[in-house]
C-alpha atoms as a PDB file:
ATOM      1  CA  UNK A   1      19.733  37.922 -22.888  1.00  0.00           C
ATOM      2  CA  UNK A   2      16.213  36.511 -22.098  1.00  0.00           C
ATOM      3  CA  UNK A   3      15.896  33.337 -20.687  1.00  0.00           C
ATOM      4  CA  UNK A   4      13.478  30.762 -22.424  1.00  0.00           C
ATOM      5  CA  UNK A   5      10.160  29.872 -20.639  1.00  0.00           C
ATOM      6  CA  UNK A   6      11.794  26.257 -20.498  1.00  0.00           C
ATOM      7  CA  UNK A   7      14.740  27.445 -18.981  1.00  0.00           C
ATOM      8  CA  UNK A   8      13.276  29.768 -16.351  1.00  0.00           C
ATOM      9  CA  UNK A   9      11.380  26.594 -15.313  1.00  0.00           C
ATOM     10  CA  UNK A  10      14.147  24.562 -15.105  1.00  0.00           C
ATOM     11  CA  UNK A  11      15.671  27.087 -12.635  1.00  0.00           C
ATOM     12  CA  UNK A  12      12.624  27.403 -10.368  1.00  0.00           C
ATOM     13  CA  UNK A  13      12.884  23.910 -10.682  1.00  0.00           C
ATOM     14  CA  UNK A  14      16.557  23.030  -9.649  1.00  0.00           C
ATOM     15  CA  UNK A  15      15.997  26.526  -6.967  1.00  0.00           C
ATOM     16  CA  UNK A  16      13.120  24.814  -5.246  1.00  0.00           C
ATOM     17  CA  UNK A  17      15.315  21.653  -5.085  1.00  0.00           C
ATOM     18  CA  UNK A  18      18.320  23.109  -3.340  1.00  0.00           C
ATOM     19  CA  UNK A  19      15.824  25.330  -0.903  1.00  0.00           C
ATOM     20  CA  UNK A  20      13.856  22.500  -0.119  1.00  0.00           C
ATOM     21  CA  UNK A  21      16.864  20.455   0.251  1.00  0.00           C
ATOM     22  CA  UNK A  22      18.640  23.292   2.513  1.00  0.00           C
ATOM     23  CA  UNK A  23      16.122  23.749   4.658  1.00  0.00           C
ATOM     24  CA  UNK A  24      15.602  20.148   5.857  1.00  0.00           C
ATOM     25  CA  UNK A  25      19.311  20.533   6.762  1.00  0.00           C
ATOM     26  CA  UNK A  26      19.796  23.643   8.296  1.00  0.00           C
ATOM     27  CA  UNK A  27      16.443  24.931   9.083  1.00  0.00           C
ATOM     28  CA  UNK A  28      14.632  28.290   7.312  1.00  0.00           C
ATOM     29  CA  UNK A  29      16.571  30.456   9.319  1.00  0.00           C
ATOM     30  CA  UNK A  30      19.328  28.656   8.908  1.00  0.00           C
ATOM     31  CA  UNK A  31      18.930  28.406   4.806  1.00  0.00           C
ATOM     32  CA  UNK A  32      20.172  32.219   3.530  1.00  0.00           C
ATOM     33  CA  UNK A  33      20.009  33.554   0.326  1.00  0.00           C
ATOM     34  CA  UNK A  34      23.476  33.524  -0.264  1.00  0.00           C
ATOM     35  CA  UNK A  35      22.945  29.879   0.577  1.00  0.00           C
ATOM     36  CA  UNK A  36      20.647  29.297  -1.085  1.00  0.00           C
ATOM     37  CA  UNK A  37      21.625  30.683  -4.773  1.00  0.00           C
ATOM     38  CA  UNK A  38      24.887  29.276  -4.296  1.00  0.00           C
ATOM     39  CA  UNK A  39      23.351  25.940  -3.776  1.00  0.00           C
ATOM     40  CA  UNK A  40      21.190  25.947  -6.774  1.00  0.00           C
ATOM     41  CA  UNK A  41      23.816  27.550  -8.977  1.00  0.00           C
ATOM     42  CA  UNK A  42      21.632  30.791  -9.631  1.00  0.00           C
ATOM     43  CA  UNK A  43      21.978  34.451  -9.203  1.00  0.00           C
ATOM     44  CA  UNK A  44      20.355  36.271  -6.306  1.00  0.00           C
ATOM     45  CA  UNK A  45      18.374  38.271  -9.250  1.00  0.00           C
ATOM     46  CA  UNK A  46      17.013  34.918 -10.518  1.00  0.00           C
ATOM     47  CA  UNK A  47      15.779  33.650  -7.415  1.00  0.00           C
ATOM     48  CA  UNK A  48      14.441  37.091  -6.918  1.00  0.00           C
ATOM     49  CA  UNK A  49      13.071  37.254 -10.371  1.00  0.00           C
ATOM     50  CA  UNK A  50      11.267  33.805  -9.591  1.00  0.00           C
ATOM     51  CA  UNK A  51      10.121  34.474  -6.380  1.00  0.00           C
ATOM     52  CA  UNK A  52      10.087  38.096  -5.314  1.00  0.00           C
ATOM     53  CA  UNK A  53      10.885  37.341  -2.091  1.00  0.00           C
ATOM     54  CA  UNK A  54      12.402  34.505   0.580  1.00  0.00           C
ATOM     55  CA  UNK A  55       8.865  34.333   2.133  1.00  0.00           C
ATOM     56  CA  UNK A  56       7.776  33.395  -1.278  1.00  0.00           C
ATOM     57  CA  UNK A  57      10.457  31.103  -1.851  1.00  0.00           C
ATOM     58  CA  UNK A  58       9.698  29.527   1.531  1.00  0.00           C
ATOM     59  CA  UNK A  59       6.273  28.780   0.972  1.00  0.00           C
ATOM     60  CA  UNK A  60       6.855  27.526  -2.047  1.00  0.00           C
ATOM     61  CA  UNK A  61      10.082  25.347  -0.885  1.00  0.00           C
ATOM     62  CA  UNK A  62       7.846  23.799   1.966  1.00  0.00           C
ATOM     63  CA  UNK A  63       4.985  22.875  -0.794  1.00  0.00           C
ATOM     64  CA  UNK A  64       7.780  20.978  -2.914  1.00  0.00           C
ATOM     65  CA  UNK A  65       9.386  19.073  -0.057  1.00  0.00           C
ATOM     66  CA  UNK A  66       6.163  17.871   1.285  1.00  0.00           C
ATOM     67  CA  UNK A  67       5.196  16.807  -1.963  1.00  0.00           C
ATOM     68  CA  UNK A  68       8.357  15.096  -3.387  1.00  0.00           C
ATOM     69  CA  UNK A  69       8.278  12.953  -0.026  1.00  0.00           C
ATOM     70  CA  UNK A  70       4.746  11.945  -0.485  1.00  0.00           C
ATOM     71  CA  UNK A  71       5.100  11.097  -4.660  1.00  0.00           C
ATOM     72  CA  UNK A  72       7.994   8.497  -2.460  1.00  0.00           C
ATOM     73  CA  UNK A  73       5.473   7.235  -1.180  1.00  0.00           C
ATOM     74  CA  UNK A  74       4.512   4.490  -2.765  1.00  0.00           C
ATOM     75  CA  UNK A  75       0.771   3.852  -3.222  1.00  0.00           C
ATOM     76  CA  UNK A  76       1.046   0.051  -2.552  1.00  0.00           C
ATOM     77  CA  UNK A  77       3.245   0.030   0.253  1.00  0.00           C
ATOM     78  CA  UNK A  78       2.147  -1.491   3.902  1.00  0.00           C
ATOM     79  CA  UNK A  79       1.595   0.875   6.920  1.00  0.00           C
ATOM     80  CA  UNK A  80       4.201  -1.374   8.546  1.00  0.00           C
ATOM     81  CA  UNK A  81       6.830  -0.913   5.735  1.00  0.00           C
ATOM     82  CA  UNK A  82       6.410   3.094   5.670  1.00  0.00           C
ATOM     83  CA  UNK A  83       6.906   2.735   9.681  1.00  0.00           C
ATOM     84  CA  UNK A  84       9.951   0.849   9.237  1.00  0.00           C
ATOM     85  CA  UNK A  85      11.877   3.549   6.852  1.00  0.00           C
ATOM     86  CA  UNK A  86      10.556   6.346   8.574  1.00  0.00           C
ATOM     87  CA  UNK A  87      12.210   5.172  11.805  1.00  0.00           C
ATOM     88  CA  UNK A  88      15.758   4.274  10.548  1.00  0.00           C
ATOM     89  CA  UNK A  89      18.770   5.065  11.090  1.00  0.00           C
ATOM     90  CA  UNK A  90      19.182   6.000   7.270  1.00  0.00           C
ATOM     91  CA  UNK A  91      16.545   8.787   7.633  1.00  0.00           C
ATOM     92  CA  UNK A  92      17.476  10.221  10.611  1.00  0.00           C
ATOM     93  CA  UNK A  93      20.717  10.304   9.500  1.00  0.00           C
ATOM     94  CA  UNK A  94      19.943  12.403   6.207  1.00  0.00           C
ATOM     95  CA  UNK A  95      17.967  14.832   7.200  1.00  0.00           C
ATOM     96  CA  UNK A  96      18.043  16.731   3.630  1.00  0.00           C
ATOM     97  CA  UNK A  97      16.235  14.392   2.030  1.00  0.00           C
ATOM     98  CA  UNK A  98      14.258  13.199   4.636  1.00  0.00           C
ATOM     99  CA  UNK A  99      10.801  14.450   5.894  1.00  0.00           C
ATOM    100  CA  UNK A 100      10.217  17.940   5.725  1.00  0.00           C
ATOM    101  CA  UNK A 101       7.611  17.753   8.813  1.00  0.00           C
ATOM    102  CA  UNK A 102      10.295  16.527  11.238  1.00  0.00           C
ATOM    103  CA  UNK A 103      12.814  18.806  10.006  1.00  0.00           C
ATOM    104  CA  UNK A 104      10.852  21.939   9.439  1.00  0.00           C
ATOM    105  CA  UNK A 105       7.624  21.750  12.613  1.00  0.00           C
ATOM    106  CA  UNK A 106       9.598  23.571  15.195  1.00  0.00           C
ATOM    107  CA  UNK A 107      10.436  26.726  13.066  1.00  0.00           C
ATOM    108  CA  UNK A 108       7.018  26.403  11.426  1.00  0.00           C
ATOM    109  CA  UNK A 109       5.003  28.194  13.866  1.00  0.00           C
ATOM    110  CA  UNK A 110       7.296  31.915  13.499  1.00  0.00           C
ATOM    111  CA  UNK A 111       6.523  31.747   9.665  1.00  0.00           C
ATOM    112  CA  UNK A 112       3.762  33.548   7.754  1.00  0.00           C
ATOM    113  CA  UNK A 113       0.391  32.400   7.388  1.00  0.00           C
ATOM    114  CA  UNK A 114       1.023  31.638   3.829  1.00  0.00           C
ATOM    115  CA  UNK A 115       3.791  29.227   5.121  1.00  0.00           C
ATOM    116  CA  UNK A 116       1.676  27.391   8.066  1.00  0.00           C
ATOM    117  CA  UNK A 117      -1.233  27.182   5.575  1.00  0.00           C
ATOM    118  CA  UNK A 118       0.920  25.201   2.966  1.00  0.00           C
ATOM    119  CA  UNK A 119       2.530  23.049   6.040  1.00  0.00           C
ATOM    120  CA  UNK A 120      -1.321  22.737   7.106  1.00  0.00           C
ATOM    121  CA  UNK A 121      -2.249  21.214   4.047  1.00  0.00           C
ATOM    122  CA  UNK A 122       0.425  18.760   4.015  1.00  0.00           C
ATOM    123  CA  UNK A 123       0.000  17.405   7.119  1.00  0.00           C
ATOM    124  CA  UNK A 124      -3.776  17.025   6.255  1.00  0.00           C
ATOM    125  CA  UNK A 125      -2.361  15.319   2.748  1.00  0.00           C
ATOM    126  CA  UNK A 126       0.278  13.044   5.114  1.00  0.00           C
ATOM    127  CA  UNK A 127      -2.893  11.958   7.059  1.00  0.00           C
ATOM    128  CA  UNK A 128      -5.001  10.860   4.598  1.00  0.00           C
ATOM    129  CA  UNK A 129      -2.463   8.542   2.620  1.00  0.00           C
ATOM    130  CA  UNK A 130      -1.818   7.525   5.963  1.00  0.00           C
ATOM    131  CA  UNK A 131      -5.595   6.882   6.803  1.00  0.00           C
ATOM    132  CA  UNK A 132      -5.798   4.502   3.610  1.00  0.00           C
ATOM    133  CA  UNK A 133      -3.576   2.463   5.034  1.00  0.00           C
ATOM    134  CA  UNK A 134      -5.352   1.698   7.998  1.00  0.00           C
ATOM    135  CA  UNK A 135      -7.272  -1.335   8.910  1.00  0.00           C
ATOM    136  CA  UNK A 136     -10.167  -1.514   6.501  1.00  0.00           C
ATOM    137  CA  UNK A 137     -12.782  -2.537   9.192  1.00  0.00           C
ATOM    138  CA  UNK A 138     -11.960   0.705  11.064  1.00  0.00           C
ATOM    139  CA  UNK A 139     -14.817   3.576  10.295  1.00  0.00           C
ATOM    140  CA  UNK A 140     -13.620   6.608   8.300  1.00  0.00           C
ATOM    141  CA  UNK A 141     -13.439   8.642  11.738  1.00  0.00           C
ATOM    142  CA  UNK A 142     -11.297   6.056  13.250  1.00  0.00           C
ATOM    143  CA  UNK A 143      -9.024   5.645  10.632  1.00  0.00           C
ATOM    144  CA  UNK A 144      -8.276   9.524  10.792  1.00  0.00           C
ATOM    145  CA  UNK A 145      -7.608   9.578  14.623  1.00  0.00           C
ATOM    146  CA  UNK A 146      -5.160   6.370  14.029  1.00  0.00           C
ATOM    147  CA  UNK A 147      -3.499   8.002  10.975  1.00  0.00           C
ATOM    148  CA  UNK A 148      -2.970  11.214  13.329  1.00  0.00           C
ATOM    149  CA  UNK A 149      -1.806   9.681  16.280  1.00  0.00           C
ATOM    150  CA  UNK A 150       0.641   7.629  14.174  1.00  0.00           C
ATOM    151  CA  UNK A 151       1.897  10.239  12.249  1.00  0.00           C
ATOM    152  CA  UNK A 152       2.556  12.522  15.270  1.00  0.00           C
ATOM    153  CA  UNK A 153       4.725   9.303  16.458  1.00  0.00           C
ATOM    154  CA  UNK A 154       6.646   9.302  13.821  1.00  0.00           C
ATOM    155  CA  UNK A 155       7.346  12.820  13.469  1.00  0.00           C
ATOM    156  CA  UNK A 156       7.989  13.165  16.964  1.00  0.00           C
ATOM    157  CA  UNK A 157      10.323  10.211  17.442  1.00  0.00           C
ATOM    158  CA  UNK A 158      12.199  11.233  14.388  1.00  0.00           C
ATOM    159  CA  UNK A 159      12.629  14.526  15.892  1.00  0.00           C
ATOM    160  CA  UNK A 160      13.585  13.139  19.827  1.00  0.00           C
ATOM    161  CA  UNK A 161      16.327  10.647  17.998  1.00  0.00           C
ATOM    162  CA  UNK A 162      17.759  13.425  15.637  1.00  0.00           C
ATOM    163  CA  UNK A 163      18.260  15.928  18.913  1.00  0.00           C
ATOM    164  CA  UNK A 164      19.784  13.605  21.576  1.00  0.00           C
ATOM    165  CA  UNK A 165      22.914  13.368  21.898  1.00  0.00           C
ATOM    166  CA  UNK A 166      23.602   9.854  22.803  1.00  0.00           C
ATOM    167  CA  UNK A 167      23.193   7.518  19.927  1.00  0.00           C
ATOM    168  CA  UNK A 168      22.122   4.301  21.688  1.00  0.00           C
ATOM    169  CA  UNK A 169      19.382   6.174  23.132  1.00  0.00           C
ATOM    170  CA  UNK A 170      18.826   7.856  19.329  1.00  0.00           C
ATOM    171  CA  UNK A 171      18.573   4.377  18.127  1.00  0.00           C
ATOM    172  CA  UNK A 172      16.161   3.480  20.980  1.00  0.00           C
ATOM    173  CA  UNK A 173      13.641   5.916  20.385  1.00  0.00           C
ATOM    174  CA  UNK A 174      13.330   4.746  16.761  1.00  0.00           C
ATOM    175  CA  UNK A 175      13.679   1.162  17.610  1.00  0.00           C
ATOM    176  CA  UNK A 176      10.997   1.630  20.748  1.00  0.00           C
ATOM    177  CA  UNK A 177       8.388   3.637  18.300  1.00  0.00           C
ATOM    178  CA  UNK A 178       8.673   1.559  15.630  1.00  0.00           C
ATOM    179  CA  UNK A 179       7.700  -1.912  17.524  1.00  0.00           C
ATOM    180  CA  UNK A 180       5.028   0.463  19.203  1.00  0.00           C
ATOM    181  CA  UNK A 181       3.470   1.384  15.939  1.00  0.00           C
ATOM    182  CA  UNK A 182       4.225  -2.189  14.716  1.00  0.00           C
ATOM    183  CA  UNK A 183       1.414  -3.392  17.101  1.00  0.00           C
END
């Protein structure tokens, strides 16, 4: 039985959702096919007949994370509110829906090029809604170095407090970054 153009894009859809989703928690490697069908309630032939491939799927996974997170991003929103949810306990703590920088930039740099181009571009994409958030008297340059350097903060503290062990110390690199940033 065919499937209806509406209904093969409602299974990309709800695919890209649980790969995206799966991959935040357990990592690329860590997200299998199996895993990954299972998840989304498909077949392996119809993420195969979507796709073609896991690479494909990947890249494509990475693009939809990266921009679900920033369409929660709210247009309107203060630098210093962003800051705040970025480095709380809540997000650490739910890593699946969370940022797919913080959860994916450590296996990002053994994928394909087609993978680290699409990561590329979101960072570049993070940056700028971060850069229009900046101080308005800071020149365009400026405001690009600032937006950098803060979101390679938050990444990296997100990262540092989901890997340690000891939670006071998990809640002190968020706290610690946060008033940092807050400055």
């Amino acid at each position: 039985m065919r499937v209806s153009k509406e209904k093969a894009a409602q299974n990309r859809e709800r695919i890209l959702e649980a790969a995206s989703r799966l991959m935040r928690e357990h990592g690329i490697s860590g997200a299998s096919v199996d895993a990954l069908t299972e998840a989304a309630g498909m077949t392996h032939g119809s993420l195969y007949s979507q796709f073609g491939s896991k690479e494909r799927l990947v890249e494509e996974a990475v693009t939809h994370a990266i921009a679900s997170k920033g369409r929660d991003v709210s247009e309107e929103a203060a630098l210093g509110d962003y800051v705040s949810e970025y480095l709380s306990p809540a997000h650490r703590d739910q890593p699946g829906s969370g940022c797919p920088f913080a959860a994916l930039c450590c296996e990002i740099p053994r994928q394909g090029m087609a993978v680290r181009e699409r990561f590329t571009a979101g960072v570049r994409g993070m940056m700028s809604l971060l850069s229009r958030r900046m101080q308005s008297g800071l020149r365009p340059r400026q405001r690009e170095e600032k937006a950098l350097a803060t979101m390679a903060s938050l990444v990296g503290a997100l990262v540092l407090a989901r890997a340690v062990s000891d939670p006071k110390l998990s809640d002190d690199i968020l706290r610690t970054t946060r008033n940092e940033l807050g400055d």
